[in-house]
N, C-alpha and C. Protein backbone atom coordinates (compact mmCIF):
# COMPACT_ATOMS: atom_id res chain seq x y z
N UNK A 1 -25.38 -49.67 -41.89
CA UNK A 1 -24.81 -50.31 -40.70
C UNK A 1 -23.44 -49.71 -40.37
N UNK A 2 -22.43 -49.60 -41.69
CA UNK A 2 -21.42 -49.24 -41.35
C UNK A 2 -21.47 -47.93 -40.97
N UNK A 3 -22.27 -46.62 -41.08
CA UNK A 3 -22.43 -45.49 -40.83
C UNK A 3 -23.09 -45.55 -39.65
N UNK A 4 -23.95 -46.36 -38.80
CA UNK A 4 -24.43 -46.35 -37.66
C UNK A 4 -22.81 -46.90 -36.81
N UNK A 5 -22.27 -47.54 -37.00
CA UNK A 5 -21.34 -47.90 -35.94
C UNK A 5 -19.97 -46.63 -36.42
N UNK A 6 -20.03 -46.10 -37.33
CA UNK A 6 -19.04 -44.49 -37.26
C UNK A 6 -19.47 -43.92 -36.06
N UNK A 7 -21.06 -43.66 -35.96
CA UNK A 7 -21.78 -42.64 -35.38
C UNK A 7 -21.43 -43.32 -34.03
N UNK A 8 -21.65 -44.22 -33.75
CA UNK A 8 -21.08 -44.44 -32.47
C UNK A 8 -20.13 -44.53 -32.23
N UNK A 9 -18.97 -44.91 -32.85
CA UNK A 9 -17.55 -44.53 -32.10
C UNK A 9 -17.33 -43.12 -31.88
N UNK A 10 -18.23 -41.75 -33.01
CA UNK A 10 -17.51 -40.94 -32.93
C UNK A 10 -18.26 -40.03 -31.56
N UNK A 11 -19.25 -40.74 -31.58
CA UNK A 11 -20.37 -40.79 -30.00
C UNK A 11 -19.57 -40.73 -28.82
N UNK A 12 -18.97 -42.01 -29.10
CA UNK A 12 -18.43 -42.57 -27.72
C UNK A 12 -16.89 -42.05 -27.36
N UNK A 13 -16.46 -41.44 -28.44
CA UNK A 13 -15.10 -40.49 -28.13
C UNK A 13 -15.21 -39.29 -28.00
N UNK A 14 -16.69 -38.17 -28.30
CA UNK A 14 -17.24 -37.32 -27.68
C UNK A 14 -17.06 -37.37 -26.39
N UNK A 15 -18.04 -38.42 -26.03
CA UNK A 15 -18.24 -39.06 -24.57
C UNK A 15 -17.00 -39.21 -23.77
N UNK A 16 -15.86 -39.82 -24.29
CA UNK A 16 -14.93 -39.79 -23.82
C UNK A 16 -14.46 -38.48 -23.21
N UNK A 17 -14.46 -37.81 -24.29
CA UNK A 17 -13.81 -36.23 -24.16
C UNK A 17 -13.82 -35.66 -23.19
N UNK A 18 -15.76 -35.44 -23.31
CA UNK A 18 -16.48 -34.64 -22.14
C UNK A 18 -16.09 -35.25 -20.93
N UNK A 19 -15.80 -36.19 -20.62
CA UNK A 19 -15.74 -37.13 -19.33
C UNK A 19 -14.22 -36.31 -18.85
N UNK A 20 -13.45 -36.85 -19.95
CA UNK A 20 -12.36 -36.29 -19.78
C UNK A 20 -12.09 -34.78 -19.19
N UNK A 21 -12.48 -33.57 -20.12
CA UNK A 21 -12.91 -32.45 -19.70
C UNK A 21 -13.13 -32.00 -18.50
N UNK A 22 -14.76 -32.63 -18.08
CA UNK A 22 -15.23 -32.73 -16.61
C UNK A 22 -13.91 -32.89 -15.19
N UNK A 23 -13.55 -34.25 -15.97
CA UNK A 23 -12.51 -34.45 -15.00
C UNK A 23 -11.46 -33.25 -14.45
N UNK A 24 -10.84 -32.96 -15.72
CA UNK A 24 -10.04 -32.28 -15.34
C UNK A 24 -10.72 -31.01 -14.84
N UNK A 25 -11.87 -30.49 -14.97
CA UNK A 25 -12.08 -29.06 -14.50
C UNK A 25 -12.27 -29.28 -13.26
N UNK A 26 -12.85 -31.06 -12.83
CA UNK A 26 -12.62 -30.71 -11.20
C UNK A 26 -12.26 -30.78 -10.51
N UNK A 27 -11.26 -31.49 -10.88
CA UNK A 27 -9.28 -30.90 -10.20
C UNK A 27 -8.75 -30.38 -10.42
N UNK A 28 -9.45 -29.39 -11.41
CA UNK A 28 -9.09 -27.45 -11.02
C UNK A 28 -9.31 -26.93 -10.35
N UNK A 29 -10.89 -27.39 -9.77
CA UNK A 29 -11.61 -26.95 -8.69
C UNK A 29 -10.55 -27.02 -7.61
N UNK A 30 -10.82 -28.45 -7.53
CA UNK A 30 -10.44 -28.72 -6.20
C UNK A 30 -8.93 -28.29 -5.33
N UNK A 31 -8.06 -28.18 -6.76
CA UNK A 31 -6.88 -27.70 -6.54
C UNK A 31 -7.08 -25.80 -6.14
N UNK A 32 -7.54 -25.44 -6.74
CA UNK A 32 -7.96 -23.69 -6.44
C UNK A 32 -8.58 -24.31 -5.04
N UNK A 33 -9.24 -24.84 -4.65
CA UNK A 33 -9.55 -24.65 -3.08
C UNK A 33 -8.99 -25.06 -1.86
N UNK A 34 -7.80 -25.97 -2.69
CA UNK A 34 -6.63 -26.37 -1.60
C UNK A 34 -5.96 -24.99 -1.49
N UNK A 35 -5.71 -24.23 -2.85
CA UNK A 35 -4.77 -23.06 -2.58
C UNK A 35 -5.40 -22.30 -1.25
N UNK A 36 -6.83 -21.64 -1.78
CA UNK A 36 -7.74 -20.85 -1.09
C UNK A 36 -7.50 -21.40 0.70
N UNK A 37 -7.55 -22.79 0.79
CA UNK A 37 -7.44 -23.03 2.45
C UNK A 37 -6.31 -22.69 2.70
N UNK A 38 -4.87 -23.02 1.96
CA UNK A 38 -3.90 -22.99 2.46
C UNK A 38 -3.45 -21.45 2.29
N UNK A 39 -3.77 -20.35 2.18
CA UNK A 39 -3.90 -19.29 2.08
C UNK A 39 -4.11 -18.51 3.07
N UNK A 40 -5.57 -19.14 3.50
CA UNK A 40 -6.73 -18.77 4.89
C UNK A 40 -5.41 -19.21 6.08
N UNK A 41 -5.06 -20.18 5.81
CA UNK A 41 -4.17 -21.05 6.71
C UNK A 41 -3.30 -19.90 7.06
N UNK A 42 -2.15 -19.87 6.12
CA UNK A 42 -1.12 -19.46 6.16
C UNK A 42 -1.39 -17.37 6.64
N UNK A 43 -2.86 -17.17 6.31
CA UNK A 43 -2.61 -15.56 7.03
C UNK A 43 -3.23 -15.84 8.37
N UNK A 44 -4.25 -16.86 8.81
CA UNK A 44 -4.11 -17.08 10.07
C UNK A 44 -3.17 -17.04 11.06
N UNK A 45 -2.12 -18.23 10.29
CA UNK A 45 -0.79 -18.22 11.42
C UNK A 45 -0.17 -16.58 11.22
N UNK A 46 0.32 -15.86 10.38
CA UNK A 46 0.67 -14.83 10.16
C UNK A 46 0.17 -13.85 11.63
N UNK A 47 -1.58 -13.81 11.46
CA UNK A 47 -2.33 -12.92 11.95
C UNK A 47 -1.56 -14.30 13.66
N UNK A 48 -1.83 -14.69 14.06
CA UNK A 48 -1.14 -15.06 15.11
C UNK A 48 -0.07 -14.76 15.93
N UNK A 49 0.51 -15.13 14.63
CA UNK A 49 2.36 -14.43 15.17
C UNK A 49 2.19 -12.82 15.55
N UNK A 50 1.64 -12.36 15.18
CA UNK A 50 1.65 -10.95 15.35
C UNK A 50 1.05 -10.50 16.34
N UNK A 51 0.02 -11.51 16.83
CA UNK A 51 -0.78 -10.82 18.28
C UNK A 51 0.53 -11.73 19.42
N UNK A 52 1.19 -12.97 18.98
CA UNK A 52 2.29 -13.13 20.22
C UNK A 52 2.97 -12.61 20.42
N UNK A 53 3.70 -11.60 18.88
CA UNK A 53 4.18 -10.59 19.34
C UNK A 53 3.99 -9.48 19.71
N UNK A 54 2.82 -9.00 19.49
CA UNK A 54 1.85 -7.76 20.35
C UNK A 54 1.81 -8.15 21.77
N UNK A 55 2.00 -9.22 22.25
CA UNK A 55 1.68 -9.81 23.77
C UNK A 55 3.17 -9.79 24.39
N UNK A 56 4.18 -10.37 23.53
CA UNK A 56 5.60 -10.04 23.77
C UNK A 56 5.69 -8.33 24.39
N UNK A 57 5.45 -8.12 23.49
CA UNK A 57 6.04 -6.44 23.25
C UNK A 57 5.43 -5.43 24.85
N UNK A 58 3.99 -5.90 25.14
CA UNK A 58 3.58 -5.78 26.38
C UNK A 58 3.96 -6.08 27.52
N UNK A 59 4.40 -7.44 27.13
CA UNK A 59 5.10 -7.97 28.56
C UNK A 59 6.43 -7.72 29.10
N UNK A 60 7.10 -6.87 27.92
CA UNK A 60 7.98 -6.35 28.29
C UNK A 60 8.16 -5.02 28.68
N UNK A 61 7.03 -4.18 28.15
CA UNK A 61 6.95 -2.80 28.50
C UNK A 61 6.49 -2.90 30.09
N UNK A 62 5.63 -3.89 30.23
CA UNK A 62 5.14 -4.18 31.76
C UNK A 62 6.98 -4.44 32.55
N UNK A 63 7.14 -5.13 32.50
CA UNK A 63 8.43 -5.58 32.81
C UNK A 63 9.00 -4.42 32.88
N UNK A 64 9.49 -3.68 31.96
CA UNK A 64 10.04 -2.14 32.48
C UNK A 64 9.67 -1.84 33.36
N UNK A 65 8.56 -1.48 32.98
CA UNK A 65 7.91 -0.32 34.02
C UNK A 65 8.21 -0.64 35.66
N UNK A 66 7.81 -2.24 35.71
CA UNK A 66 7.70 -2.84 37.47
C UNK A 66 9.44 -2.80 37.27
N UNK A 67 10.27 -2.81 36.58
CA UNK A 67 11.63 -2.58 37.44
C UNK A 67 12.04 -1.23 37.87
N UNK A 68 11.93 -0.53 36.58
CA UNK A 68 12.09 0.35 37.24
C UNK A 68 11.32 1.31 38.62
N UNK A 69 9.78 0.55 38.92
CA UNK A 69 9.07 0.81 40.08
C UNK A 69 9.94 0.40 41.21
N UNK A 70 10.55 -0.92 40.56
CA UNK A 70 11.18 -1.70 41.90
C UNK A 70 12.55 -0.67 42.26
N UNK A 71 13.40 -0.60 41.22
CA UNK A 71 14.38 0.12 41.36
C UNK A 71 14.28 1.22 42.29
N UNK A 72 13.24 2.77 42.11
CA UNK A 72 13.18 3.66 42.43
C UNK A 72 12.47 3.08 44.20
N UNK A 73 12.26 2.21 44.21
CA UNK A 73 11.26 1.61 45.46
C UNK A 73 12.84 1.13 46.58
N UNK A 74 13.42 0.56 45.57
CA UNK A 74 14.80 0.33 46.49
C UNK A 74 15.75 1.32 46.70
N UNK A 75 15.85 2.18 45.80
CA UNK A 75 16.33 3.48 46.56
C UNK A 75 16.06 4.17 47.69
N UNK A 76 14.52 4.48 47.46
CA UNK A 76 13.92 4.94 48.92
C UNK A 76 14.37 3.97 49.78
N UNK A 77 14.04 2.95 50.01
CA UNK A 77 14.37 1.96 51.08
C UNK A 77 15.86 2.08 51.67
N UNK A 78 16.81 2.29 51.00
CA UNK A 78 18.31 2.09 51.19
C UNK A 78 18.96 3.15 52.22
N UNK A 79 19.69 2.97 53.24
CA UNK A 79 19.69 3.72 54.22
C UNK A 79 21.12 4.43 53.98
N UNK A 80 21.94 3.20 53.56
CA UNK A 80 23.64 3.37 53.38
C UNK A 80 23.69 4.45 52.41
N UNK A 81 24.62 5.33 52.46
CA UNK A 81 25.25 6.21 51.23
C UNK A 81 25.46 5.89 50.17
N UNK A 82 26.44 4.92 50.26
CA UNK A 82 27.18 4.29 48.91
C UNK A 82 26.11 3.42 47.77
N UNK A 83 25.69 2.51 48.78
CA UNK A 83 24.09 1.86 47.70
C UNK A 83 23.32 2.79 47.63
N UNK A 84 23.07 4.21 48.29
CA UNK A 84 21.90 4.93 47.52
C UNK A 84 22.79 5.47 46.01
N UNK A 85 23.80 6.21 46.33
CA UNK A 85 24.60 6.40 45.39
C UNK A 85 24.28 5.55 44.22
N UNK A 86 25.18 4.20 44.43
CA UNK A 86 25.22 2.88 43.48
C UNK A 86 23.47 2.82 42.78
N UNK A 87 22.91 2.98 44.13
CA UNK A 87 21.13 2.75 42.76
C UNK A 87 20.97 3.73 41.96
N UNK A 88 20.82 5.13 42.81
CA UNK A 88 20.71 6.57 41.71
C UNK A 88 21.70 6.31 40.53
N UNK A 89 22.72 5.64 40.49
CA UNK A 89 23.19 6.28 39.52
C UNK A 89 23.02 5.06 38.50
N UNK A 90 22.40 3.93 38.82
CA UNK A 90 21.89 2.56 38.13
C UNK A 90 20.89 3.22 37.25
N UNK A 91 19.55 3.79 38.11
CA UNK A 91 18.48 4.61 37.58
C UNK A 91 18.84 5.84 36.66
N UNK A 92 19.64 6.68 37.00
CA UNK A 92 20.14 7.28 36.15
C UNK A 92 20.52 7.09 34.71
N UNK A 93 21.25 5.71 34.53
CA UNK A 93 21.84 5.54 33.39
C UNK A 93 20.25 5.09 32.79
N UNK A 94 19.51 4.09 33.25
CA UNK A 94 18.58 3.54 32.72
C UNK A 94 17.45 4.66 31.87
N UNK A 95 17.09 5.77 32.79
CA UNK A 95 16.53 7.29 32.54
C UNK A 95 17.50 7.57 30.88
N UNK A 96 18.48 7.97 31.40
CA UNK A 96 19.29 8.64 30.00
C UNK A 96 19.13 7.90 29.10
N UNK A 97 19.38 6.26 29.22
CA UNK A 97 19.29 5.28 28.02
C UNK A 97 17.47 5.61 27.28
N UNK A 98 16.74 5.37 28.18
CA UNK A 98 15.09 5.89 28.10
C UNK A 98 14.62 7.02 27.00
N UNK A 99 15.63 8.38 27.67
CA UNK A 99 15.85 9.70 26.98
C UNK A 99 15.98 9.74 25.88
N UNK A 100 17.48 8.41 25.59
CA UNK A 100 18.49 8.36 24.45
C UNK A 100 17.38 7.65 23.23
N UNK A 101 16.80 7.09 23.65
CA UNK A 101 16.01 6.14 22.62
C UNK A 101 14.71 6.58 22.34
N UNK A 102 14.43 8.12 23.18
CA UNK A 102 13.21 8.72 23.20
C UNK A 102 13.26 9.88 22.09
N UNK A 103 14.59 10.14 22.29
CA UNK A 103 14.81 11.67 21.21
C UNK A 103 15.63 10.82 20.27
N UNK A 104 16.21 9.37 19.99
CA UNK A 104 16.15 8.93 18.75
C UNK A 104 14.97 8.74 17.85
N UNK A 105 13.77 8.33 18.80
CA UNK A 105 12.62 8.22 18.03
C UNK A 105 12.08 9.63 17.51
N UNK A 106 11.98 10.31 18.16
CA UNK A 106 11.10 11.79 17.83
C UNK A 106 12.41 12.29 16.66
N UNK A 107 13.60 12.09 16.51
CA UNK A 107 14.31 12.44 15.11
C UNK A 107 13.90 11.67 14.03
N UNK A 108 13.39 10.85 14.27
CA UNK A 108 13.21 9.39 13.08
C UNK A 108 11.90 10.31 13.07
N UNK A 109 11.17 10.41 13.49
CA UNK A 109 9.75 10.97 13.07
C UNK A 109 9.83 12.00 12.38
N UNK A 110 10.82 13.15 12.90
CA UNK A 110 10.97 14.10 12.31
C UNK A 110 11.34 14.19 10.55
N UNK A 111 11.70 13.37 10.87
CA UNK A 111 12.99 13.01 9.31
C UNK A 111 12.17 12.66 8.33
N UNK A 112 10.95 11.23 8.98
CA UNK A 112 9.97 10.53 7.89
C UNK A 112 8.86 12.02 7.76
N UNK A 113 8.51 13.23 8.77
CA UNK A 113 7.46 14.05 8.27
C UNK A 113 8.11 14.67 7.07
N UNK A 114 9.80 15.17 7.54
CA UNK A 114 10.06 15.99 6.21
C UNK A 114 10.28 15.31 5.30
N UNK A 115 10.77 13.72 5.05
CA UNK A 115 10.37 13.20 3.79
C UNK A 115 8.66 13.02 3.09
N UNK A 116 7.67 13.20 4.13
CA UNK A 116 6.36 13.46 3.32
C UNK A 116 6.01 14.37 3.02
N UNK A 117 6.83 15.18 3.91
CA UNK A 117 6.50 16.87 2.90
C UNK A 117 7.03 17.35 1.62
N UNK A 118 8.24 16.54 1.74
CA UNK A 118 9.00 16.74 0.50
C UNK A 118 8.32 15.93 -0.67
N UNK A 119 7.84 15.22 -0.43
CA UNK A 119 6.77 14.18 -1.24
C UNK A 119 5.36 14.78 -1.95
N UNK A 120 4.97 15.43 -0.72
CA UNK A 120 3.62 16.37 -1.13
C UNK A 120 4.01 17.19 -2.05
N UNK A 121 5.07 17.93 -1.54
CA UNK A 121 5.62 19.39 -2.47
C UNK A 121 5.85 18.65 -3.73
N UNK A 122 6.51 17.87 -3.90
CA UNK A 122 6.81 17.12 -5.50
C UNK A 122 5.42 16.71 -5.95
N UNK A 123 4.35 16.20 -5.73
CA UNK A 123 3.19 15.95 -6.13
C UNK A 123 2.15 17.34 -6.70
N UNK A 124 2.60 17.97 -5.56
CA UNK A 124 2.04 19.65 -5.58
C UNK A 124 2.77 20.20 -7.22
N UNK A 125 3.39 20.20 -7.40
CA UNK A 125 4.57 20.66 -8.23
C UNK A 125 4.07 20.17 -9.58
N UNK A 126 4.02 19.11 -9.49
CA UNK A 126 3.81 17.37 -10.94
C UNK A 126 2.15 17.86 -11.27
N UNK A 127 1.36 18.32 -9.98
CA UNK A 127 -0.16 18.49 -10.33
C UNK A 127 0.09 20.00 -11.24
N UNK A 128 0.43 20.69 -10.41
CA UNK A 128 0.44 22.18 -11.18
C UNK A 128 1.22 22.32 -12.50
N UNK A 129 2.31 21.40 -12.50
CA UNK A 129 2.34 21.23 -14.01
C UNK A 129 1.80 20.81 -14.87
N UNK A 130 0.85 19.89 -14.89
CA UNK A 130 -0.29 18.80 -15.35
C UNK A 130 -1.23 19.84 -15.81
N UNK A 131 -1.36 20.89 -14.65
CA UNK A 131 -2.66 21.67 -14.89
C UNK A 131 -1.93 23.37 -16.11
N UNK A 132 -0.99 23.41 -15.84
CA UNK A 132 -0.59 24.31 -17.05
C UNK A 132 -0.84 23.90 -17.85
N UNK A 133 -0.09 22.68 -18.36
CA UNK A 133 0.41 22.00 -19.68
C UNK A 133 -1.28 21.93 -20.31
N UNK A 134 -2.49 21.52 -19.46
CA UNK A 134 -3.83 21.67 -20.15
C UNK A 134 -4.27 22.92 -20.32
N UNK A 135 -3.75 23.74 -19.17
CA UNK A 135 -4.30 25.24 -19.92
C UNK A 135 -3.77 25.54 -21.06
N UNK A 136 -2.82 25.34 -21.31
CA UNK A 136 -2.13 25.69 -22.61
C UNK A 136 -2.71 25.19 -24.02
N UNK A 137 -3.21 23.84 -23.36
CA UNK A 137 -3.62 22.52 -24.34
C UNK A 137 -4.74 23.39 -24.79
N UNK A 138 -5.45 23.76 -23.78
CA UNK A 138 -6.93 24.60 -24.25
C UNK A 138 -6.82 26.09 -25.16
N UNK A 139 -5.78 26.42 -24.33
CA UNK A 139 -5.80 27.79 -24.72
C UNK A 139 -5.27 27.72 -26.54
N UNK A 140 -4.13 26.56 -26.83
CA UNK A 140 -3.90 26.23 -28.40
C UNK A 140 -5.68 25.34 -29.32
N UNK A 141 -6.02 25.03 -28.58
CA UNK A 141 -7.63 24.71 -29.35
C UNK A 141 -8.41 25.55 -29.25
N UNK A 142 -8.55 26.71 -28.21
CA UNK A 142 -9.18 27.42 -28.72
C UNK A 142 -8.75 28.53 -29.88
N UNK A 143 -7.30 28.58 -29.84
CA UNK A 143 -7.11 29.69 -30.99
C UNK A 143 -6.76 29.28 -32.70
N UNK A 144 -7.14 27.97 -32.13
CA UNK A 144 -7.00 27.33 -33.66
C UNK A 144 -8.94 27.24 -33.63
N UNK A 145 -9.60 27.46 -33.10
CA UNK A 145 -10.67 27.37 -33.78
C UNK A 145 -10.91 29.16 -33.84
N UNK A 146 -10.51 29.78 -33.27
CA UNK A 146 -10.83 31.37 -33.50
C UNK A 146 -10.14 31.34 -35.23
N UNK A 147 -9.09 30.83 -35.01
CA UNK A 147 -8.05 30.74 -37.09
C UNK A 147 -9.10 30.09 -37.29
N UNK A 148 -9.71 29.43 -37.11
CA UNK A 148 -10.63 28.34 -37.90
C UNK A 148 -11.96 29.42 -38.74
N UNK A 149 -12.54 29.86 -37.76
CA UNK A 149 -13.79 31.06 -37.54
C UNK A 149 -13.47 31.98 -38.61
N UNK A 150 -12.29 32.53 -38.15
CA UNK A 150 -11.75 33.53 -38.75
C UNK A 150 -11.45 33.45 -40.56
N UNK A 151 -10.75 32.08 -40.73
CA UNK A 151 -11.04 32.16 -41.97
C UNK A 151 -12.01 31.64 -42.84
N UNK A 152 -12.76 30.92 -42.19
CA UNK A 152 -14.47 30.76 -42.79
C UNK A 152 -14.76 31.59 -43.46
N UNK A 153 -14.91 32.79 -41.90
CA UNK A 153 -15.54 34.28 -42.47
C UNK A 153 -14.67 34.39 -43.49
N UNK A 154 -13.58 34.88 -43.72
CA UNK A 154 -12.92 35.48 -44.54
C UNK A 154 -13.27 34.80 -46.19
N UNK A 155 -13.32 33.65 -46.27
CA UNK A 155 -13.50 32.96 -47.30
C UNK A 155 -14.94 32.98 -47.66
N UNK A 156 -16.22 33.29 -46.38
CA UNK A 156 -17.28 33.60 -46.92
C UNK A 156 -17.82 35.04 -47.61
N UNK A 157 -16.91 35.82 -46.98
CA UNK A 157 -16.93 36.96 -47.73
C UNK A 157 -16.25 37.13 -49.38
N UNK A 158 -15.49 36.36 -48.90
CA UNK A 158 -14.88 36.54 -50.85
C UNK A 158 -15.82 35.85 -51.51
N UNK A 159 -16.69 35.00 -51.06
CA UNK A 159 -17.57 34.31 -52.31
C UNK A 159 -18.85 35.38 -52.31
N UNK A 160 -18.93 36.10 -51.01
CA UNK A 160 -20.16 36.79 -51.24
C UNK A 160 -19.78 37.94 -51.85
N UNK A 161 -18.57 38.23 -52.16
CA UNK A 161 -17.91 39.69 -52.91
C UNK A 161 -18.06 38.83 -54.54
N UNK A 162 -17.82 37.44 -54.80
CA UNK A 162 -17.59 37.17 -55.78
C UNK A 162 -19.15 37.36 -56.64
N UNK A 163 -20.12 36.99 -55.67
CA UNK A 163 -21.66 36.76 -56.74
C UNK A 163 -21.85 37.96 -56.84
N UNK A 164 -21.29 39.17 -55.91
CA UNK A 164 -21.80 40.44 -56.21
C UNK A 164 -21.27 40.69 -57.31
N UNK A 165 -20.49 41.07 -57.60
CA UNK A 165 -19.63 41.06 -58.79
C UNK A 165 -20.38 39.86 -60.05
């Protein structure tokens, strides 16, 4: 009797365990799939922000463009001297600023190609050393097995000089 009611307590704190166990693995679960949504979530909004600002970035290049349409549109129109003057030389600055930020970019490009070339060449460089350092590697295993060969023979001949003898 007393060994049947061991067996069940130690039953029923098994039982416990596993229950226990269970539990917690499935508010592991469930917690890993709050992460997983809030994840999905959080690169959604990400991926969002980035097309408002893709839509920004348009609406302002549009926006250029129609002023300065308008601009060059009000020049033609302008009959007086002084306001054609005053616009050309509005448009003007706007052009040079255009220029200024056009051949800043094409230097920035320039600058990031010769830093990837300089990048390649160092990789170029790191490979061809890689590839010596194994020729060498080979070229020392093979002449330790030619010494190897070499004194076999040599040692098989002294035993075959020795039985002659």
């Amino acid at each position: 009797n007393l060994k049947h009611q061991l067996n069940l307590k130690q039953s029923r704190k098994k039982m416990y365990n596993l229950r226990h166990q269970l539990n917690l693995l499935q508010q592991m679960k469930k917690l890993n799939n709050l992460k997983h949504q809030l994840n999905l979530l959080q690169s959604r909004k990400k991926l969002s922000r980035k097309k408002l600002n893709n839509l920004r970035h348009q609406l302002n290049l549009l926006q250029s463009r129609k002023k300065l349409q308008n601009l060059k549109y009000q020049l033609n129109l302008l009959q007086s001297r002084k306001k054609l003057n005053n616009l050309k030389h509005q448009l003007n600055l706007k052009q040079s600023r255009k220029k200024m930020y056009n051949l800043r970019h094409q230097l920035n490009l320039l600058q990031q190609m010769k830093k990837l070339n300089n990048l390649k060449h160092q990789l170029n460089l790191l490979l061809s050393r890689k590839k010596l350092n194994n020729l060498r590697h080979q070229l020392n295993l093979l002449q330790q097995r030619k010494k190897l060969k070499n004194l076999k023979h040599q040692l098989n001949l002294k035993q075959s000089r020795k039985k002659m003898y």
